[in-house]
N, C-alpha and C. Protein backbone atom coordinates (compact mmCIF):
# COMPACT_ATOMS: atom_id res chain seq x y z
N UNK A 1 -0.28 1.76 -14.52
CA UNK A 1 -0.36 3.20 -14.70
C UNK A 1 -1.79 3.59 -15.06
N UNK A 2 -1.84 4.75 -14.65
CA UNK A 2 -3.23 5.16 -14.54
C UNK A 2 -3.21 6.91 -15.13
N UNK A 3 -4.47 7.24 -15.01
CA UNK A 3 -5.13 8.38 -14.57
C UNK A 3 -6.09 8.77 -13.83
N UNK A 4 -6.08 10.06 -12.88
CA UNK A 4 -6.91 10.23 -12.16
C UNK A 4 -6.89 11.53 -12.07
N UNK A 5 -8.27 12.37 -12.21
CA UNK A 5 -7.95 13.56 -11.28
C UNK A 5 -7.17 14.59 -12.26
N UNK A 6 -6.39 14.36 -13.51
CA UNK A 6 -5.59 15.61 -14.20
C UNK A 6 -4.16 14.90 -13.85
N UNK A 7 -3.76 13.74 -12.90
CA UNK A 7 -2.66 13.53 -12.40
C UNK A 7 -2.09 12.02 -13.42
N UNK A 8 -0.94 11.96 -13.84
CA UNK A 8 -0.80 10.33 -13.96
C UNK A 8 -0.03 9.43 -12.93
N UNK A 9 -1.00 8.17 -13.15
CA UNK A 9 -0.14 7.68 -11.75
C UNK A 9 0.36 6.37 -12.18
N UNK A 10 1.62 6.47 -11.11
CA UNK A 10 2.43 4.87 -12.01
C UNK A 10 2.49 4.33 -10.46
N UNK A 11 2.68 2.77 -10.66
CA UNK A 11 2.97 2.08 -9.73
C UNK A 11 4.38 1.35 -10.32
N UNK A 12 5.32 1.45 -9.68
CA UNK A 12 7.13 0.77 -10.50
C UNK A 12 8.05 0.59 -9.06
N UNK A 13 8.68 -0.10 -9.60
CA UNK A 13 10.12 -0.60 -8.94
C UNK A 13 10.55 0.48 -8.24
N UNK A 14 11.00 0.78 -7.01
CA UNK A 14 12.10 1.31 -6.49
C UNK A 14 13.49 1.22 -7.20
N UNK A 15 14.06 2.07 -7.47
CA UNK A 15 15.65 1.98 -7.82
C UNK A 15 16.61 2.74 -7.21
N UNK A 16 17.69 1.08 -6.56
CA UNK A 16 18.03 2.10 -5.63
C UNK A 16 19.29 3.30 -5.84
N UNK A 17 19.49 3.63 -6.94
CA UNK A 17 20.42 4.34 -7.19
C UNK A 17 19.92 6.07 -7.45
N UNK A 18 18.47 5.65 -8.36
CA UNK A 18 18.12 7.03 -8.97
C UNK A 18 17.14 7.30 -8.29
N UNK A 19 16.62 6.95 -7.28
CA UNK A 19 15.28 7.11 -6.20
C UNK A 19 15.93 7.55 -5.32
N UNK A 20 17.17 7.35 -4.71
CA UNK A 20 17.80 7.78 -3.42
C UNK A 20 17.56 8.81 -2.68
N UNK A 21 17.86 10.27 -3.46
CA UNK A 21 18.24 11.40 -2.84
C UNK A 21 16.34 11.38 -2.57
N UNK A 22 15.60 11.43 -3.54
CA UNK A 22 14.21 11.91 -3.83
C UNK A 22 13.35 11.18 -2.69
N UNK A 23 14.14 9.73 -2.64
CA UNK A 23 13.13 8.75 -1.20
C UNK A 23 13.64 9.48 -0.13
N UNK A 24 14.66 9.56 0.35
CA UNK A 24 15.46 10.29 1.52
C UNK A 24 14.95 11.66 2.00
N UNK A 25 14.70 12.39 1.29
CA UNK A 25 13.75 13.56 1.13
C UNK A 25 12.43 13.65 1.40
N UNK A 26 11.47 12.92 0.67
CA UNK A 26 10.68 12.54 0.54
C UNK A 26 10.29 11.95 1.77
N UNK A 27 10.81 11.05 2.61
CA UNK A 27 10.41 10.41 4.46
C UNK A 27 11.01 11.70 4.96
N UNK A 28 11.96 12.04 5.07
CA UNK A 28 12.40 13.21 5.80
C UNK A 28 11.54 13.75 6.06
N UNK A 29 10.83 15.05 4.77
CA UNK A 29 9.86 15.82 4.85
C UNK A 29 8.78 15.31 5.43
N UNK A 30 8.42 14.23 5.15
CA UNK A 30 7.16 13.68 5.96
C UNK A 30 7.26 12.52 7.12
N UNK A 31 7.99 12.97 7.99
CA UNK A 31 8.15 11.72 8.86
C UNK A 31 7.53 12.27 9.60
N UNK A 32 6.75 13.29 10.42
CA UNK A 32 5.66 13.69 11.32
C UNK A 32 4.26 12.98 10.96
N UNK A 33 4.18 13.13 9.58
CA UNK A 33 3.17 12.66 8.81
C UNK A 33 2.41 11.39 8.70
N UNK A 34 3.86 10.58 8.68
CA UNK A 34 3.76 8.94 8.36
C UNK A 34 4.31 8.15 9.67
N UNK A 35 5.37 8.93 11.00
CA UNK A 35 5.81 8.64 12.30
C UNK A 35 4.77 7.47 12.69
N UNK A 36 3.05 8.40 13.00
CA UNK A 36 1.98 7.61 13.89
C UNK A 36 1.37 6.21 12.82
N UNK A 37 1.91 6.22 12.04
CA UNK A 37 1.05 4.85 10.95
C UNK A 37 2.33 3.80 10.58
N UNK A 38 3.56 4.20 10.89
CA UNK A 38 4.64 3.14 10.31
C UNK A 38 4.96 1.60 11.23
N UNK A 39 4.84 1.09 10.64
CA UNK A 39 5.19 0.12 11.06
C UNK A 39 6.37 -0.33 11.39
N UNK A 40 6.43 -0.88 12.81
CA UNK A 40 7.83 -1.67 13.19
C UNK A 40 8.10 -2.82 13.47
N UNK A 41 9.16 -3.44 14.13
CA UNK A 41 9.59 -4.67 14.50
C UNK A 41 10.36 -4.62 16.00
N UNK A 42 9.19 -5.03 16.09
CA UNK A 42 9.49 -4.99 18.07
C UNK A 42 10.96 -5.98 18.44
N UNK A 43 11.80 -5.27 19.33
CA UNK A 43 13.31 -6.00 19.61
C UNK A 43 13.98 -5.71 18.39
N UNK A 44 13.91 -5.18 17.66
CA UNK A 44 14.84 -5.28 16.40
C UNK A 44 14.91 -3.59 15.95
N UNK A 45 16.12 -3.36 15.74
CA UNK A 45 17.29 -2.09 14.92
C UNK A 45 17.51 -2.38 13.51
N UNK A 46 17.32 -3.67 13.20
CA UNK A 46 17.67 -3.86 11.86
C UNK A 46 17.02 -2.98 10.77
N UNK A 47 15.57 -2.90 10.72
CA UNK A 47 14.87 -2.03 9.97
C UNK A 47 15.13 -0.51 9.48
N UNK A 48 15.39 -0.23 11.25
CA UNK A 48 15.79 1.56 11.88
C UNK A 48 17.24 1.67 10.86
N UNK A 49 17.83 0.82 10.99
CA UNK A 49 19.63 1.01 10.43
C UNK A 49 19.86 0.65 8.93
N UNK A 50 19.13 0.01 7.91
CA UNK A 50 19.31 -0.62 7.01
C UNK A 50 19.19 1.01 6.12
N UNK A 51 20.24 1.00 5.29
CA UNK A 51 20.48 2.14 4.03
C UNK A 51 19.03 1.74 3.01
N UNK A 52 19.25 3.17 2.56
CA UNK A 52 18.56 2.96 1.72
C UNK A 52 18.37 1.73 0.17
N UNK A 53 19.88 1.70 -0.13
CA UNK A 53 19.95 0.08 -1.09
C UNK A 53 20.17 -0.77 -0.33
N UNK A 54 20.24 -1.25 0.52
CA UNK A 54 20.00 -2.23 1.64
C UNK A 54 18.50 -2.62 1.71
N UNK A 55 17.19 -1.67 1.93
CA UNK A 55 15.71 -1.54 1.75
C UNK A 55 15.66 -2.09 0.40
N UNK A 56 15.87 -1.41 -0.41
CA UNK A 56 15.72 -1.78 -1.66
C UNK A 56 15.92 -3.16 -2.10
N UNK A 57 17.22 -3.58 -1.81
CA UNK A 57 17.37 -5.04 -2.11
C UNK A 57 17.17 -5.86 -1.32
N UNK A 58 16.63 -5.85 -0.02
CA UNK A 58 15.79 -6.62 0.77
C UNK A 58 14.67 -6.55 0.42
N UNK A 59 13.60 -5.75 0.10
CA UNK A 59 12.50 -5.93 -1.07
C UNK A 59 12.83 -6.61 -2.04
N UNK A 60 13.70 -6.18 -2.97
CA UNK A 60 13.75 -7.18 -3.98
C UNK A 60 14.45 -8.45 -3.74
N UNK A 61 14.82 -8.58 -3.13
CA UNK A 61 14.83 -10.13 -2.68
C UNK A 61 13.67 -10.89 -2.10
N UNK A 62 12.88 -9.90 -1.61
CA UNK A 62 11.34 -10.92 -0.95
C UNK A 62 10.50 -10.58 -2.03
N UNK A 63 10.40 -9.86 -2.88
CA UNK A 63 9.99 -10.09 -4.10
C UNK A 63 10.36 -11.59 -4.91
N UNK A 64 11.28 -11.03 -5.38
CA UNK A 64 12.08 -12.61 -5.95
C UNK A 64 11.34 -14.02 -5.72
N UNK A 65 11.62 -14.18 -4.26
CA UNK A 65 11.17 -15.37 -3.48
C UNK A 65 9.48 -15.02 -3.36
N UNK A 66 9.20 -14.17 -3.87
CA UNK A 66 7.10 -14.05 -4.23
C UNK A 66 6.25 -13.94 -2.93
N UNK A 67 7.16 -13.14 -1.41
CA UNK A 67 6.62 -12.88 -0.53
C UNK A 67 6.08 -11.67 -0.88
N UNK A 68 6.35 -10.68 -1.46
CA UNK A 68 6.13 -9.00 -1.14
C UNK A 68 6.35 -8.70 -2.81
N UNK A 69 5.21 -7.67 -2.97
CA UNK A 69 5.63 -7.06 -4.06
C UNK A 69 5.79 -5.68 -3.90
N UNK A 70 6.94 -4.70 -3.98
CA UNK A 70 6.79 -3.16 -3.38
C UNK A 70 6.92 -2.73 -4.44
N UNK A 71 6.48 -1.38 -4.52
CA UNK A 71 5.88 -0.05 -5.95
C UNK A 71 6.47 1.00 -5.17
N UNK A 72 7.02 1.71 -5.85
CA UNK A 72 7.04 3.46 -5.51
C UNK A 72 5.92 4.09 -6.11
N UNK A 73 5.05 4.96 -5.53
CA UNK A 73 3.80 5.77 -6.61
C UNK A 73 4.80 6.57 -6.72
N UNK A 74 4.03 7.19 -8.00
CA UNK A 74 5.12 8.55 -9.08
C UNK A 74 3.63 8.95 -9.19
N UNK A 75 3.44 10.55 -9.13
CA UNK A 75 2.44 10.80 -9.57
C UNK A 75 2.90 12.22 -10.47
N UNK A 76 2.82 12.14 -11.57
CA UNK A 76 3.05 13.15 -12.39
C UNK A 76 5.00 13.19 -12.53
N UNK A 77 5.25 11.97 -12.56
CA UNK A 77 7.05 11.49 -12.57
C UNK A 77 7.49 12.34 -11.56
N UNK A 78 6.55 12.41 -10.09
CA UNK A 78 7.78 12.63 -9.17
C UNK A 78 6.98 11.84 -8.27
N UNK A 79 7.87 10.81 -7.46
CA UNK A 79 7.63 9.77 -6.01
C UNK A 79 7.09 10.77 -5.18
N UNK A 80 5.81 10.05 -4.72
CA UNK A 80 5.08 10.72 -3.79
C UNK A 80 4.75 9.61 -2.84
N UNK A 81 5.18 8.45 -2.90
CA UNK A 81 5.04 7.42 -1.63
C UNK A 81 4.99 5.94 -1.74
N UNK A 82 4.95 4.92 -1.35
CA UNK A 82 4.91 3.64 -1.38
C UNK A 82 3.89 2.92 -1.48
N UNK A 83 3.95 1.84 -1.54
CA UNK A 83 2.58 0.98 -2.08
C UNK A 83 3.19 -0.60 -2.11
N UNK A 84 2.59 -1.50 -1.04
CA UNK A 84 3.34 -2.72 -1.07
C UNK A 84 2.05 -3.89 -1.22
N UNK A 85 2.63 -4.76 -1.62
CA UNK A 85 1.55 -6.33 -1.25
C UNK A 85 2.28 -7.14 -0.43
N UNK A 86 2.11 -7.78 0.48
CA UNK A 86 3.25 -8.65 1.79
C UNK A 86 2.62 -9.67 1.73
N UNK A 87 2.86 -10.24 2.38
CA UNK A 87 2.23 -12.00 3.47
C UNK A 87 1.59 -12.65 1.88
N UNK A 88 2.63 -12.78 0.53
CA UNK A 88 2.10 -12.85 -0.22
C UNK A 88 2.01 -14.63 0.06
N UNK A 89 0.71 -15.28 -0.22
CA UNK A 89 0.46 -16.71 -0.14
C UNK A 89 0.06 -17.17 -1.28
N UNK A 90 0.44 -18.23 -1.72
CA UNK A 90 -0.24 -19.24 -3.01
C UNK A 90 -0.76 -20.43 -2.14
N UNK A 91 -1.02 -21.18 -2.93
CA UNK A 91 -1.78 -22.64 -2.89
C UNK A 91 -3.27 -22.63 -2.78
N UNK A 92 -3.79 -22.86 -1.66
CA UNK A 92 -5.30 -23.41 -1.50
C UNK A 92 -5.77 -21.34 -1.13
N UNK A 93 -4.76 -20.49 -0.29
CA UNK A 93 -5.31 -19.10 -0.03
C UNK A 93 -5.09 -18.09 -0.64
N UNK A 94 -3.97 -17.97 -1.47
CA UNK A 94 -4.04 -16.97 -2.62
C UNK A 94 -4.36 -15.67 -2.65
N UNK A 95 -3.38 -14.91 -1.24
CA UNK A 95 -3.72 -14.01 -0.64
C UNK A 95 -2.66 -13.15 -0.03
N UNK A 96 -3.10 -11.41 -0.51
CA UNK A 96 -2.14 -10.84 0.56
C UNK A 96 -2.69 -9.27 0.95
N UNK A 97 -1.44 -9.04 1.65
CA UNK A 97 -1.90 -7.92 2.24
C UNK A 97 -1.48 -6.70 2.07
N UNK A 98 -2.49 -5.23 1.68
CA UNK A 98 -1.60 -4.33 1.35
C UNK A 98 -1.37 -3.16 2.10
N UNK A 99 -0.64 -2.48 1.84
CA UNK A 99 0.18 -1.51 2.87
C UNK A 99 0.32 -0.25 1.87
N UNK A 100 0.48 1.16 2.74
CA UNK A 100 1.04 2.16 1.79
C UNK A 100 0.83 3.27 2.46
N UNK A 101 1.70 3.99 2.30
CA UNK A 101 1.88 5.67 2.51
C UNK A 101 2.72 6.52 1.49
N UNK A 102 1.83 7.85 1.69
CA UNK A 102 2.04 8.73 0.67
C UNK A 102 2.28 10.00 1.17
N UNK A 103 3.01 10.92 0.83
CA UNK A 103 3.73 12.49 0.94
C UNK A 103 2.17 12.90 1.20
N UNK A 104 2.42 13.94 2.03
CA UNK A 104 1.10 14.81 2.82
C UNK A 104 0.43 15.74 1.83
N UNK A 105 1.69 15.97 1.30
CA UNK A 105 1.19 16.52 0.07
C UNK A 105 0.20 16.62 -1.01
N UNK A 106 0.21 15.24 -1.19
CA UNK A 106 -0.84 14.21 -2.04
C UNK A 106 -2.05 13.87 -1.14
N UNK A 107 -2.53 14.27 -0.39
CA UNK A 107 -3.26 13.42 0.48
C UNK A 107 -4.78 14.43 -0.04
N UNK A 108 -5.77 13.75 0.10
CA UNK A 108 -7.30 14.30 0.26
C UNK A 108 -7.43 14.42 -1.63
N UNK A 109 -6.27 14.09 -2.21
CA UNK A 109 -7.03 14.16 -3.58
C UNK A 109 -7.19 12.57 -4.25
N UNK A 110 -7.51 11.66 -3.67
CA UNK A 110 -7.73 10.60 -4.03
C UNK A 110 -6.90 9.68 -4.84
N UNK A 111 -5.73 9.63 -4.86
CA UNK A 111 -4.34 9.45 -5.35
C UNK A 111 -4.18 8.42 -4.76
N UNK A 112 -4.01 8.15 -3.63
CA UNK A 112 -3.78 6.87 -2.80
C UNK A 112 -4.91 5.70 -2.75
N UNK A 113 -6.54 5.89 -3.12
CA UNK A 113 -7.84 4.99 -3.48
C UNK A 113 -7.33 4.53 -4.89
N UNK A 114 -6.58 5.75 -5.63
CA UNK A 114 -6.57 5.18 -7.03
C UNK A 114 -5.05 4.29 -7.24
N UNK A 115 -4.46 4.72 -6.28
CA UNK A 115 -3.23 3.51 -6.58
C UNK A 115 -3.28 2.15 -5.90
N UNK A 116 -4.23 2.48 -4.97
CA UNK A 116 -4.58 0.80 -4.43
C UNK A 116 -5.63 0.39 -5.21
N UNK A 117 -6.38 1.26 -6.40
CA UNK A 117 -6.91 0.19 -6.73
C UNK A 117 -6.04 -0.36 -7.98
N UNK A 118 -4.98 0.29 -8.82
CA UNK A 118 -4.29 -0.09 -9.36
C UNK A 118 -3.53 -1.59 -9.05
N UNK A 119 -3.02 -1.55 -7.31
CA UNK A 119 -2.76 -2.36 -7.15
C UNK A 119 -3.38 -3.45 -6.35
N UNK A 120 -4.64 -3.67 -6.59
CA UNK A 120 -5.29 -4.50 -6.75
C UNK A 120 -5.82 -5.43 -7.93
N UNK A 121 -5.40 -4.34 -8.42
CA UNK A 121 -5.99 -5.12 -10.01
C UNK A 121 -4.57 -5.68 -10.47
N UNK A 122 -3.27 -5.42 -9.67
CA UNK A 122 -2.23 -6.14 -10.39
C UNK A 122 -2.56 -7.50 -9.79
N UNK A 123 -2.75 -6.98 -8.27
CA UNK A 123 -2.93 -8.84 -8.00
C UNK A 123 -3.40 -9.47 -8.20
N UNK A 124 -4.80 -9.33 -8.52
CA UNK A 124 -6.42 -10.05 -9.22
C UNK A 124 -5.71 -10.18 -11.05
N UNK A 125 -4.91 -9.48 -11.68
CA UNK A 125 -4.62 -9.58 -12.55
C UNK A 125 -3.79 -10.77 -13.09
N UNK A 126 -1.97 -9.98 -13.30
CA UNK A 126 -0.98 -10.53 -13.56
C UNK A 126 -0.38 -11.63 -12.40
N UNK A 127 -0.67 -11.21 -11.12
CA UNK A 127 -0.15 -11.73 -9.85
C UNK A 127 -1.11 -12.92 -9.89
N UNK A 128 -2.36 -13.26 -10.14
CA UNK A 128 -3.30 -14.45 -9.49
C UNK A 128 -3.58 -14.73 -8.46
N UNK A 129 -3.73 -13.84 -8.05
CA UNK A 129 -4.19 -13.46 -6.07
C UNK A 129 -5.81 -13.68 -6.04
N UNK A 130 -6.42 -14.35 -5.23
CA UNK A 130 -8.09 -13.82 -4.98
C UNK A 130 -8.24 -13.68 -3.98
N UNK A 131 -7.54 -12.70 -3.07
CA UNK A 131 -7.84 -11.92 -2.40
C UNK A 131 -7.24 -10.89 -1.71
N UNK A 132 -7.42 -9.40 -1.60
CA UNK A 132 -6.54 -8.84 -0.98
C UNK A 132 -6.95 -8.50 0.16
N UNK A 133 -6.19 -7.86 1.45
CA UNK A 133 -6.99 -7.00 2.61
C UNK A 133 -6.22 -6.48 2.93
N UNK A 134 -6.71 -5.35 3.37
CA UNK A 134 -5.63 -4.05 4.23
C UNK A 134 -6.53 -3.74 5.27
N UNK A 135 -5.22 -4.08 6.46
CA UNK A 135 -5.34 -3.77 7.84
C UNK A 135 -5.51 -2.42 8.33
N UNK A 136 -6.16 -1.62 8.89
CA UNK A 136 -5.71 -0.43 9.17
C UNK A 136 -6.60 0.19 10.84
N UNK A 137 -5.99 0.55 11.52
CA UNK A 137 -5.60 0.94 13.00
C UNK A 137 -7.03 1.97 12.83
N UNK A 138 -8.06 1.69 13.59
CA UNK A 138 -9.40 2.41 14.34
C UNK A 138 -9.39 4.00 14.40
N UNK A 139 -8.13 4.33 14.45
CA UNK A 139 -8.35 5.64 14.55
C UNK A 139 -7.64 6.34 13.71
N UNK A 140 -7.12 5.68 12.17
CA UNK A 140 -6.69 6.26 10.92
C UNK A 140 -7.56 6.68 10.19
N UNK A 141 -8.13 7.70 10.37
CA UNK A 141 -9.26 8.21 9.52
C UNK A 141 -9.18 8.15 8.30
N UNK A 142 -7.88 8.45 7.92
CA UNK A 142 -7.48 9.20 6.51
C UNK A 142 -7.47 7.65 5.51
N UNK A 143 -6.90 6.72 5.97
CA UNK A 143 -6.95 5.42 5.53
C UNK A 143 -8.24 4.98 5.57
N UNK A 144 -9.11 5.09 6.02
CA UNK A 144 -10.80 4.65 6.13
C UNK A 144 -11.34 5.04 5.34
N UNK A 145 -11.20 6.37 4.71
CA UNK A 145 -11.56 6.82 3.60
C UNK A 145 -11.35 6.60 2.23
N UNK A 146 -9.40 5.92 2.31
CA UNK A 146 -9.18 4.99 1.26
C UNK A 146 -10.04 3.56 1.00
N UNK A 147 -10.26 3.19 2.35
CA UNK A 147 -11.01 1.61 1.92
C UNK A 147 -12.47 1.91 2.22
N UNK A 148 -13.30 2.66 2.55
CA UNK A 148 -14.40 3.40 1.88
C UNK A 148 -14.66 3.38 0.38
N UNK A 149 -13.81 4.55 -0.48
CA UNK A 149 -13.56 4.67 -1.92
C UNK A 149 -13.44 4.06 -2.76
N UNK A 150 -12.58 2.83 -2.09
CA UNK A 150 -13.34 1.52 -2.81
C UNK A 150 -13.91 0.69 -2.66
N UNK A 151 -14.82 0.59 -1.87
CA UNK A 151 -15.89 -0.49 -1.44
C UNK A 151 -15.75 -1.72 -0.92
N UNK A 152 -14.27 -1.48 -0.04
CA UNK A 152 -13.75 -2.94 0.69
C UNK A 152 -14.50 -3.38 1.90
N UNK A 153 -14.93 -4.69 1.90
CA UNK A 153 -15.76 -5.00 2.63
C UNK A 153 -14.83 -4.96 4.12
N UNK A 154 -16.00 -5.07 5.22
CA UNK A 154 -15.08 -4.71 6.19
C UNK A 154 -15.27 -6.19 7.41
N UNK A 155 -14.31 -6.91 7.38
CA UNK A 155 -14.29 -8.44 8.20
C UNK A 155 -14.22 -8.34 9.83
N UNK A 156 -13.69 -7.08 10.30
CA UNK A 156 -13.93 -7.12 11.88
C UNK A 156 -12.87 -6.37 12.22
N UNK A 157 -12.61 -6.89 13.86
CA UNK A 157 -11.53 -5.93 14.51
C UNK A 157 -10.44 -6.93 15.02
N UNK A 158 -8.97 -7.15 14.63
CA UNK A 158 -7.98 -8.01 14.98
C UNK A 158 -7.17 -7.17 16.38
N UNK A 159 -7.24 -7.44 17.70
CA UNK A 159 -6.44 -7.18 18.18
C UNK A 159 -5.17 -6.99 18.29
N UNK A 160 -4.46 -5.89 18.77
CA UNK A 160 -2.60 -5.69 18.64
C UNK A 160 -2.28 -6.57 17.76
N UNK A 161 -3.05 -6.24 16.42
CA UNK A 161 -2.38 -7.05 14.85
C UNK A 161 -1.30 -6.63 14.69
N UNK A 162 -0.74 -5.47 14.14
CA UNK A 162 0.49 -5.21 14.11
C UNK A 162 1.57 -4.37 14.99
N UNK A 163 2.39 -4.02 14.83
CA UNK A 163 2.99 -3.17 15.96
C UNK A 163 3.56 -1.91 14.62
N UNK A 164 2.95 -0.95 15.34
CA UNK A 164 3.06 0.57 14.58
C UNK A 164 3.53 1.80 15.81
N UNK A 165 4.35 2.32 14.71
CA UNK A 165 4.82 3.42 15.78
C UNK A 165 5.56 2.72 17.15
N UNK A 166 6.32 1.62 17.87
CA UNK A 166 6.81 1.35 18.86
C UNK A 166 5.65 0.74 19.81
N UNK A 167 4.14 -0.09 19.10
CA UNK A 167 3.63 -0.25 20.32
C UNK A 167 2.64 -1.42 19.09
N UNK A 168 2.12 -2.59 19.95
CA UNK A 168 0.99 -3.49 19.27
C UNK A 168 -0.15 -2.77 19.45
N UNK A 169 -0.67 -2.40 17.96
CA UNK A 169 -2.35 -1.92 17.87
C UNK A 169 -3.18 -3.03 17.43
N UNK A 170 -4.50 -2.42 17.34
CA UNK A 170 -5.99 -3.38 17.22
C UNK A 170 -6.09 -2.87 15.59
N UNK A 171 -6.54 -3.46 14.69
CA UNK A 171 -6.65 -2.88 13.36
C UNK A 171 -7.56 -3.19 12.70
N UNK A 172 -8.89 -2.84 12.04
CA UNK A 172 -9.61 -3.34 11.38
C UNK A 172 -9.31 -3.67 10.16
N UNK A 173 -9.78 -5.42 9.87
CA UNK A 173 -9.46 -5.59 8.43
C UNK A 173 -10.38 -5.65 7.48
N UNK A 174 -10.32 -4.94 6.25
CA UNK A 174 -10.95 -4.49 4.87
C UNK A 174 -10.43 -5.51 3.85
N UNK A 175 -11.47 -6.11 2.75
CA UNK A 175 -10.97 -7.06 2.16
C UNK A 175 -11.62 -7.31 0.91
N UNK A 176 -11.39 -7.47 0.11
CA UNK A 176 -12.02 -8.26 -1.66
C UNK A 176 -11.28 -9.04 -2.10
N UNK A 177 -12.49 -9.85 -2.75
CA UNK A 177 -12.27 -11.21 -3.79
C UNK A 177 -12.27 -10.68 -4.85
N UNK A 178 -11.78 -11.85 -5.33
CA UNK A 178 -12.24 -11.73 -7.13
C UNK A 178 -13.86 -11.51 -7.56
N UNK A 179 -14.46 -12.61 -6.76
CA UNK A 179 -15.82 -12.64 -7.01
C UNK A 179 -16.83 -11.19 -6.93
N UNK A 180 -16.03 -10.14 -5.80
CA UNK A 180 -17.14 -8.71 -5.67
C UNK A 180 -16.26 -8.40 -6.77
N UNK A 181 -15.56 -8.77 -7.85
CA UNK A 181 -15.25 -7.80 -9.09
C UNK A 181 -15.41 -8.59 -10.06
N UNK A 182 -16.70 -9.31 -10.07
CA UNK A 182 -17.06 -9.99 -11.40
C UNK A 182 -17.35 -9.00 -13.14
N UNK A 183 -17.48 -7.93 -12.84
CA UNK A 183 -17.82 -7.03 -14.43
C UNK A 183 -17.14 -5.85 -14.53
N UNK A 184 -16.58 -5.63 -13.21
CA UNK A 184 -15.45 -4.23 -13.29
C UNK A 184 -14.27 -4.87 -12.69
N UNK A 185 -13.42 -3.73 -12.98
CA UNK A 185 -11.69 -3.86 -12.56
C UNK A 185 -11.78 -2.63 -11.19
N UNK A 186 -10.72 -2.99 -10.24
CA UNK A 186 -11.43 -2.30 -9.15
C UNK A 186 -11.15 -0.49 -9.31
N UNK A 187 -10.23 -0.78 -10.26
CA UNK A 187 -10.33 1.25 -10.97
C UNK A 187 -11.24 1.91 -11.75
N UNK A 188 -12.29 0.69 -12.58
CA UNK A 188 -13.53 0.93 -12.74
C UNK A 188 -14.49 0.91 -11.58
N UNK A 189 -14.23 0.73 -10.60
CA UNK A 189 -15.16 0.43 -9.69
C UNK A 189 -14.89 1.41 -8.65
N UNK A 190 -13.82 1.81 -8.31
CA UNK A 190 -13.21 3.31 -7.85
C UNK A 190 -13.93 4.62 -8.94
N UNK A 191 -13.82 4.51 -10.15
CA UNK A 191 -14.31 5.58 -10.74
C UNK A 191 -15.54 6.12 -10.60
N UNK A 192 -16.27 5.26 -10.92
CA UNK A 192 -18.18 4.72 -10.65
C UNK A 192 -18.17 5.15 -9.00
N UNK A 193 -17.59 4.96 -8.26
CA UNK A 193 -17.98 5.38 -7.03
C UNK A 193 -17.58 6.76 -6.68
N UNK A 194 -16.26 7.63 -6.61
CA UNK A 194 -16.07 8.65 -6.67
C UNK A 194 -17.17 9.15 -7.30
N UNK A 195 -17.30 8.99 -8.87
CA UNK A 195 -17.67 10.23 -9.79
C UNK A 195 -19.12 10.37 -9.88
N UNK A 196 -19.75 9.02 -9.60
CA UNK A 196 -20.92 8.72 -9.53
C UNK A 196 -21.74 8.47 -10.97
């Protein structure tokens, strides 16, 4: 949990009982919004069809097993969008990858730089990750500006990396170690850069 901006921001559990109506709502209203950036699973309905506590406890089950860690953002105690870590790896690479979308609503006030860097610092933190990266598609502006804001270095261009929206795209990947956050936490390092 944080602050930013006049706003407070939490990163927490999905629940799937008392999040329901508010998540359901919440994609509804913005599925024009988030349609061109979501990600799918090519040959497969399973995703498209799964209820909402169905999502929920398929996250928390790949949680559990220490693949994925998923957050609902709350910003000012009302859900304004998601926030995940995936392809979570231990041993010799110690690495994953993050993902997220947020209500349109929220967008252009820096809410989404400040919850990834929140959750970055969980993984560099409590998690023991050294390293994160987020993928994101050449012509997502709005996301470029998130990994801009915080000073993620930028590793190249992966061809039809993922499949978004019903089709394989090219995505550039953005990335930090532990090591570019040797004297700040990366929400100190988000601050210092915004505020100057």
């Amino acid at each position: 949990m944080g602050e930013w901006n006049g706003s407070r921001i939490l990163l927490r559990g999905l629940r799937a009982r008392a999040d329901k109506r508010e998540f359901l709502e919440l994609r509804a209203a913005n599925a024009g919004w988030t349609r061109p950036w979501d990600s799918t699973a090519p040959g497969s309905e399973v995703a498209a069809s799964m209820s909402f506590a169905q999502m929920v406890h398929f996250q928390d089950g790949e949680a559990r097993d220490g693949r994925l860690l998923p957050f609902a953002v709350e910003v000012d105690g009302v859900l304004a969008g998601q926030m995940h870590l995936f392809g979570i790896s231990r041993g010799a690479l110690l690495s994953a990858s993050a993902g997220y979308w947020i209500a349109e609503r929220y967008a252009g006030r820096a809410i989404t730089p400040f919850a990834l860097a929140l959750l970055i610092d969980h993984a560099f933190g409590p998690v023991g990750l050294h390293r994160v990266e987020v993928n994101i598609r050449p012509d997502n502006a709005r996301s470029l500006r998130v990994v801009a804001k915080l000073g993620l270095r930028e590793e190249g261009l992966r061809r039809r990396y993922l499949h978004i929206n019903g089709a394989w795209h090219d995505h550039v990947t953005f990335a930090v170690t532990t090591e570019e956050l040797p004297t700040e936490t990366m929400v100190e390092r988000f601050r210092r850069r915004v505020t100057g």
